[in-house]
N, C-alpha and C. Protein backbone atom coordinates (compact mmCIF):
# COMPACT_ATOMS: atom_id res chain seq x y z
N UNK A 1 15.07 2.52 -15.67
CA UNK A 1 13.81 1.97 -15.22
C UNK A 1 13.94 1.65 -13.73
N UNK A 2 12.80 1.99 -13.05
CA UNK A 2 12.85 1.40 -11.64
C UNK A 2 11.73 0.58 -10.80
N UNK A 3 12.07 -0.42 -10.35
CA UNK A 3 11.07 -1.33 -9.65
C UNK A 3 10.81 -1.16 -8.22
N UNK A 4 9.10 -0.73 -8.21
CA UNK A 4 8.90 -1.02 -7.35
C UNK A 4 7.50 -1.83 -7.29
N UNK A 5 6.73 -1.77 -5.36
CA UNK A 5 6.45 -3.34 -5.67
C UNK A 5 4.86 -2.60 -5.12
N UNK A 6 3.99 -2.83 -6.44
CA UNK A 6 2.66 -2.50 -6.01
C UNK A 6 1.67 -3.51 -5.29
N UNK A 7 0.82 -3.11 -4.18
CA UNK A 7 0.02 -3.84 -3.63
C UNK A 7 -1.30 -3.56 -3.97
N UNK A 8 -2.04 -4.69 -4.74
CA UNK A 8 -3.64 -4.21 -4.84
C UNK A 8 -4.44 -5.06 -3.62
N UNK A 9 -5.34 -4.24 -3.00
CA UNK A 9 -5.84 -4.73 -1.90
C UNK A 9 -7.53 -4.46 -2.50
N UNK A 10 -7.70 -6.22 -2.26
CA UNK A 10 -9.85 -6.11 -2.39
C UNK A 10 -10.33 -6.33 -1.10
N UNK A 11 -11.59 -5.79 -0.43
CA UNK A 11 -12.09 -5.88 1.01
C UNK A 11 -12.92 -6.87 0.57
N UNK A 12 -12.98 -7.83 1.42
CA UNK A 12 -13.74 -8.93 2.06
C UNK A 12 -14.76 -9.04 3.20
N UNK A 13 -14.74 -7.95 3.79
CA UNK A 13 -15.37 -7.41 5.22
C UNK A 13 -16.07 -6.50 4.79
N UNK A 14 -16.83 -5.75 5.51
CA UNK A 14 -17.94 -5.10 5.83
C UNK A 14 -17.28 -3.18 5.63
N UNK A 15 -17.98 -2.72 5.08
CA UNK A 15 -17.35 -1.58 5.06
C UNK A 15 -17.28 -0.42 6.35
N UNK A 16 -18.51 -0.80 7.55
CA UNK A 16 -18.11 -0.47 8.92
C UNK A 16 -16.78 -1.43 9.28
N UNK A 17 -16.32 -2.66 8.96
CA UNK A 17 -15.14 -2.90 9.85
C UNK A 17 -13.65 -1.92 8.74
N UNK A 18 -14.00 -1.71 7.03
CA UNK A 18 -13.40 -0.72 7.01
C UNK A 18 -13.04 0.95 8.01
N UNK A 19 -14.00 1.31 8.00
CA UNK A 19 -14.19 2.20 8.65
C UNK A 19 -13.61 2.48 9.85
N UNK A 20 -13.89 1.14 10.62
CA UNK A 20 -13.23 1.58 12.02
C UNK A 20 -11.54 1.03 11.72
N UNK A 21 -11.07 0.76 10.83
CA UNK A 21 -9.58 1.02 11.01
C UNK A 21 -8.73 1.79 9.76
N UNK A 22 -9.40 2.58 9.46
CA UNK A 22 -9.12 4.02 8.72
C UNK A 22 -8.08 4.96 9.28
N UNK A 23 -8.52 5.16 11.10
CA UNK A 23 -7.24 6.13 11.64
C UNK A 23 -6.04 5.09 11.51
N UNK A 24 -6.22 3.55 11.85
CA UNK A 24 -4.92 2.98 12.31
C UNK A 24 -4.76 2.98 10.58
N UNK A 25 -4.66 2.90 9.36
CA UNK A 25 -4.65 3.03 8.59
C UNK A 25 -3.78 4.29 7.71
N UNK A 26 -3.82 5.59 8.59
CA UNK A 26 -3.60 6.40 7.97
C UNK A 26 -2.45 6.54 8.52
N UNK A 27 -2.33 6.15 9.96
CA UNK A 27 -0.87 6.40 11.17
C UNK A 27 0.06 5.21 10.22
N UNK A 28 -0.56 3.96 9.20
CA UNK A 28 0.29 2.98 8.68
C UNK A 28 1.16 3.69 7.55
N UNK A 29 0.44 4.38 6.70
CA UNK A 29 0.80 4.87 5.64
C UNK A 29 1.87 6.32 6.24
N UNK A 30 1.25 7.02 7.07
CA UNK A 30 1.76 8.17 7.40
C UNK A 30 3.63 7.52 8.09
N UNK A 31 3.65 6.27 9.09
CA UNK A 31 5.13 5.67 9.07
C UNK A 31 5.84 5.51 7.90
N UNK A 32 4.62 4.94 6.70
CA UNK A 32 5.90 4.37 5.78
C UNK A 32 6.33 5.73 4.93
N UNK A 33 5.49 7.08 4.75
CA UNK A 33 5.59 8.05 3.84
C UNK A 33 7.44 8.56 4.41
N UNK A 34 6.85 8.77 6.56
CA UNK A 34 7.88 9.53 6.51
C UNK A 34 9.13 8.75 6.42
N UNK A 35 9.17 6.90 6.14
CA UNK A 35 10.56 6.22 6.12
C UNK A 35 10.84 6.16 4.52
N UNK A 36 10.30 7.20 3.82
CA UNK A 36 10.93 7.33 2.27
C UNK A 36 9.87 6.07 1.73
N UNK A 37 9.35 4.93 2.26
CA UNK A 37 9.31 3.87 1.71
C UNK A 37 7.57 4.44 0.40
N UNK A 38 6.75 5.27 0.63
CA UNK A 38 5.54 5.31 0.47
C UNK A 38 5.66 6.05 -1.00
N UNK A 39 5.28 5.18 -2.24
CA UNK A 39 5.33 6.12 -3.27
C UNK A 39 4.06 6.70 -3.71
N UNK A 40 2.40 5.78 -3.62
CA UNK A 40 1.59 6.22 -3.88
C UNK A 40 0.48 5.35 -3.10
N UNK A 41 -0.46 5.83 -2.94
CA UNK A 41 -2.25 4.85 -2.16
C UNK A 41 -3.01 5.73 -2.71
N UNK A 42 -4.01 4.61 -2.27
CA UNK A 42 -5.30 4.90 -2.77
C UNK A 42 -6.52 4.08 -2.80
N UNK A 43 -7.53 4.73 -2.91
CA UNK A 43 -8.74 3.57 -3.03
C UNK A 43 -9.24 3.53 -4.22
N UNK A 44 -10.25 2.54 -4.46
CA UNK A 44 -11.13 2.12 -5.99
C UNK A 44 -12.23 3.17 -5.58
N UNK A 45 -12.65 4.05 -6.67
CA UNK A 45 -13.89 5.07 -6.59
C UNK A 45 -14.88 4.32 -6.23
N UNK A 46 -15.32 2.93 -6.28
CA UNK A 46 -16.12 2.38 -5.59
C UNK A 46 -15.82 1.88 -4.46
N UNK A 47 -14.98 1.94 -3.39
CA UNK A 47 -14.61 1.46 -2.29
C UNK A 47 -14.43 0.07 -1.96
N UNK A 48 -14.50 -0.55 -3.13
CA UNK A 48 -13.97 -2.07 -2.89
C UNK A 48 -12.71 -2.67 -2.93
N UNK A 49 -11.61 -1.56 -3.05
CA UNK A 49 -10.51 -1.97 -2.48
C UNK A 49 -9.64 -0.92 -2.86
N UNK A 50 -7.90 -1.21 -3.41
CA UNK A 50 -7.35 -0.05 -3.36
C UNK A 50 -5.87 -0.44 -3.84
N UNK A 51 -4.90 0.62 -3.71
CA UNK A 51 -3.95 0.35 -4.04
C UNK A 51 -2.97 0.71 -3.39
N UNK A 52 -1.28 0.29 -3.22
CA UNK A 52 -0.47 0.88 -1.98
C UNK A 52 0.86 0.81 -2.87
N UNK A 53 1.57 1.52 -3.34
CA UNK A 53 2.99 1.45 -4.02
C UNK A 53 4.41 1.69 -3.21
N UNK A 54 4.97 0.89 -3.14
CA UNK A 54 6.25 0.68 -2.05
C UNK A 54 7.52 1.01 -2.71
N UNK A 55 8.51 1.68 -2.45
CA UNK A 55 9.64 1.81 -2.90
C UNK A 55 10.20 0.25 -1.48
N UNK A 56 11.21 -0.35 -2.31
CA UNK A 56 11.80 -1.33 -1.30
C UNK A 56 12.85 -2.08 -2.22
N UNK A 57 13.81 -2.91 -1.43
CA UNK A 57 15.39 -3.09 -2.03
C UNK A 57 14.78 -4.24 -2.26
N UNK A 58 13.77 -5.22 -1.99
CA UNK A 58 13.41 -6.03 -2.91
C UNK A 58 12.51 -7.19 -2.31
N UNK A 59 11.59 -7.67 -2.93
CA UNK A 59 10.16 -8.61 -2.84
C UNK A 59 10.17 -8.93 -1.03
N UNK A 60 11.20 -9.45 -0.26
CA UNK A 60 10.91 -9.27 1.00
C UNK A 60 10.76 -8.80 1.94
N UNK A 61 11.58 -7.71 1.87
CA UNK A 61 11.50 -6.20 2.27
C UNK A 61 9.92 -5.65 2.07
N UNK A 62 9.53 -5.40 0.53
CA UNK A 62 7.97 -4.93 0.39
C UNK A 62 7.26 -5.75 1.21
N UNK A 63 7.56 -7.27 1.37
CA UNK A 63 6.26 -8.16 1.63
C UNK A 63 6.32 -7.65 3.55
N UNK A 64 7.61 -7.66 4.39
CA UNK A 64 7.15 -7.14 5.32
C UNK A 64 6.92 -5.80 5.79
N UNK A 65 7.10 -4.49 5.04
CA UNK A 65 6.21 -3.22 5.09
C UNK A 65 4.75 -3.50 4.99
N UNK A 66 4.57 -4.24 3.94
CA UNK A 66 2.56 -4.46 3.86
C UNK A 66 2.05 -5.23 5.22
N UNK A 67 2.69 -6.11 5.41
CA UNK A 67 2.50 -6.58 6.83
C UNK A 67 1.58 -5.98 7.49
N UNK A 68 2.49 -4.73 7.93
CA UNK A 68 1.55 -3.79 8.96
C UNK A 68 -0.04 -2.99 8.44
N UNK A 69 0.23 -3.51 7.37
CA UNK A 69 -1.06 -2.57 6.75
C UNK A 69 -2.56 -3.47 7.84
N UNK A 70 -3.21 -1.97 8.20
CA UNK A 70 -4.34 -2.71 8.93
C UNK A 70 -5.67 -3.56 7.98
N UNK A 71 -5.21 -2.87 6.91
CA UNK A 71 -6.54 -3.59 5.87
C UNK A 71 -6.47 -5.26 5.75
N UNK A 72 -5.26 -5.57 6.08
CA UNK A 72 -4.84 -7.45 5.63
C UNK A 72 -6.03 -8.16 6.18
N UNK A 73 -6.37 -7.68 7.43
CA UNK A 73 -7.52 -8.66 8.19
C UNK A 73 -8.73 -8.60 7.61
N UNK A 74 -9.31 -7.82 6.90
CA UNK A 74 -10.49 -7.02 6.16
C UNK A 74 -10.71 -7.36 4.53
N UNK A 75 -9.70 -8.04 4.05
CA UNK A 75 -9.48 -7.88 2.79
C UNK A 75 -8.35 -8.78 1.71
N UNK A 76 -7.88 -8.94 0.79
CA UNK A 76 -7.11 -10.10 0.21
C UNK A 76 -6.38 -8.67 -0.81
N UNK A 77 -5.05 -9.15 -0.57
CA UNK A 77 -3.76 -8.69 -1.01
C UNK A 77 -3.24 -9.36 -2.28
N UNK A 78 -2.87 -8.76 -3.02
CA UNK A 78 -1.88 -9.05 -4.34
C UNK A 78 -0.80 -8.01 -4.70
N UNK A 79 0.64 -9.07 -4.48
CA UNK A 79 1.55 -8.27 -4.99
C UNK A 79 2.15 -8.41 -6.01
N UNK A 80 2.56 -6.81 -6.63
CA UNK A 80 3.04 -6.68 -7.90
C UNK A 80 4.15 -6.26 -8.40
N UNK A 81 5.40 -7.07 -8.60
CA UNK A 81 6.45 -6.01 -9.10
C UNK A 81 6.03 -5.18 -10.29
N UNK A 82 6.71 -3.62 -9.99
CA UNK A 82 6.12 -3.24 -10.74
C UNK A 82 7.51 -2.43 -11.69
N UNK A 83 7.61 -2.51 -12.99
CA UNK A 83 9.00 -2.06 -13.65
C UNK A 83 8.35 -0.76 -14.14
N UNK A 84 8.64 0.63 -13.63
CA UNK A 84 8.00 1.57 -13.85
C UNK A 84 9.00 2.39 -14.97
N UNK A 85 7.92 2.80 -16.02
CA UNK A 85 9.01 3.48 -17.03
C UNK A 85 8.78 4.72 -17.53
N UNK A 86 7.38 5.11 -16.82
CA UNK A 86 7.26 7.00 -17.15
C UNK A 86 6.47 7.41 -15.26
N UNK A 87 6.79 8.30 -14.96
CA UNK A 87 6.42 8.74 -13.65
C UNK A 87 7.44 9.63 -13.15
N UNK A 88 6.49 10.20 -12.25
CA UNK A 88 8.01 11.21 -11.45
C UNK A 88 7.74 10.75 -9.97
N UNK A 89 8.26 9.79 -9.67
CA UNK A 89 8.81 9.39 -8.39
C UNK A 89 9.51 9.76 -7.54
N UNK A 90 9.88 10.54 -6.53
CA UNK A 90 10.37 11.37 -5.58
C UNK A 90 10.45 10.34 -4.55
N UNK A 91 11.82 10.30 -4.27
CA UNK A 91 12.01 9.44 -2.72
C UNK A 91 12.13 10.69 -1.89
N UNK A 92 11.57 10.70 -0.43
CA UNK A 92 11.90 11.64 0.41
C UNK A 92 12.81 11.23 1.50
N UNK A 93 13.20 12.06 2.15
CA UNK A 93 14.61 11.75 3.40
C UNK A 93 13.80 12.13 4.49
């Protein structure tokens, strides 16, 4: 079994102040993909918030990768260890 640490993110803001930080958003995710750390994202089909899955050595480590996420200012965060027991998870180098 392996843990990692899911972030569900709900927006609180306006979906133009979504909008305008979408590129800094994608340059966030696109750092953590290529540091191995990025296992899965995504948004709610209704755009009210989303999800971000972290590979990380453990709860403090995840809590400062999300950090940088530009959505924090826009929106309210919950984190989740998550004990994953069917998936095909691929770390990359």
């Amino acid at each position: 079994m392996r843990t990692v640490y899911a972030f569900t993110w709900t927006l609180t803001g306006t979906q133009e102040e979504f909008e305008e930080r979408v590129p800094a958003l994608l340059e966030w995710l696109t750092s953590l993909r290529r540091a191995g750390k990025l296992c899965a994202c995504g948004s709610w089909a209704d755009s009210t918030g989303g999800l971000t899955v972290l590979v990380a050595n453990s709860e403090d480590e995840a809590r400062r990768l999300h950090e940088g996420n530009p959505l924090n200012l826009i929106g309210t965060t919950a984190l989740h260890e998550w004990e994953v027991f069917f998936a095909n998870l691929v770390e990359s180098t």
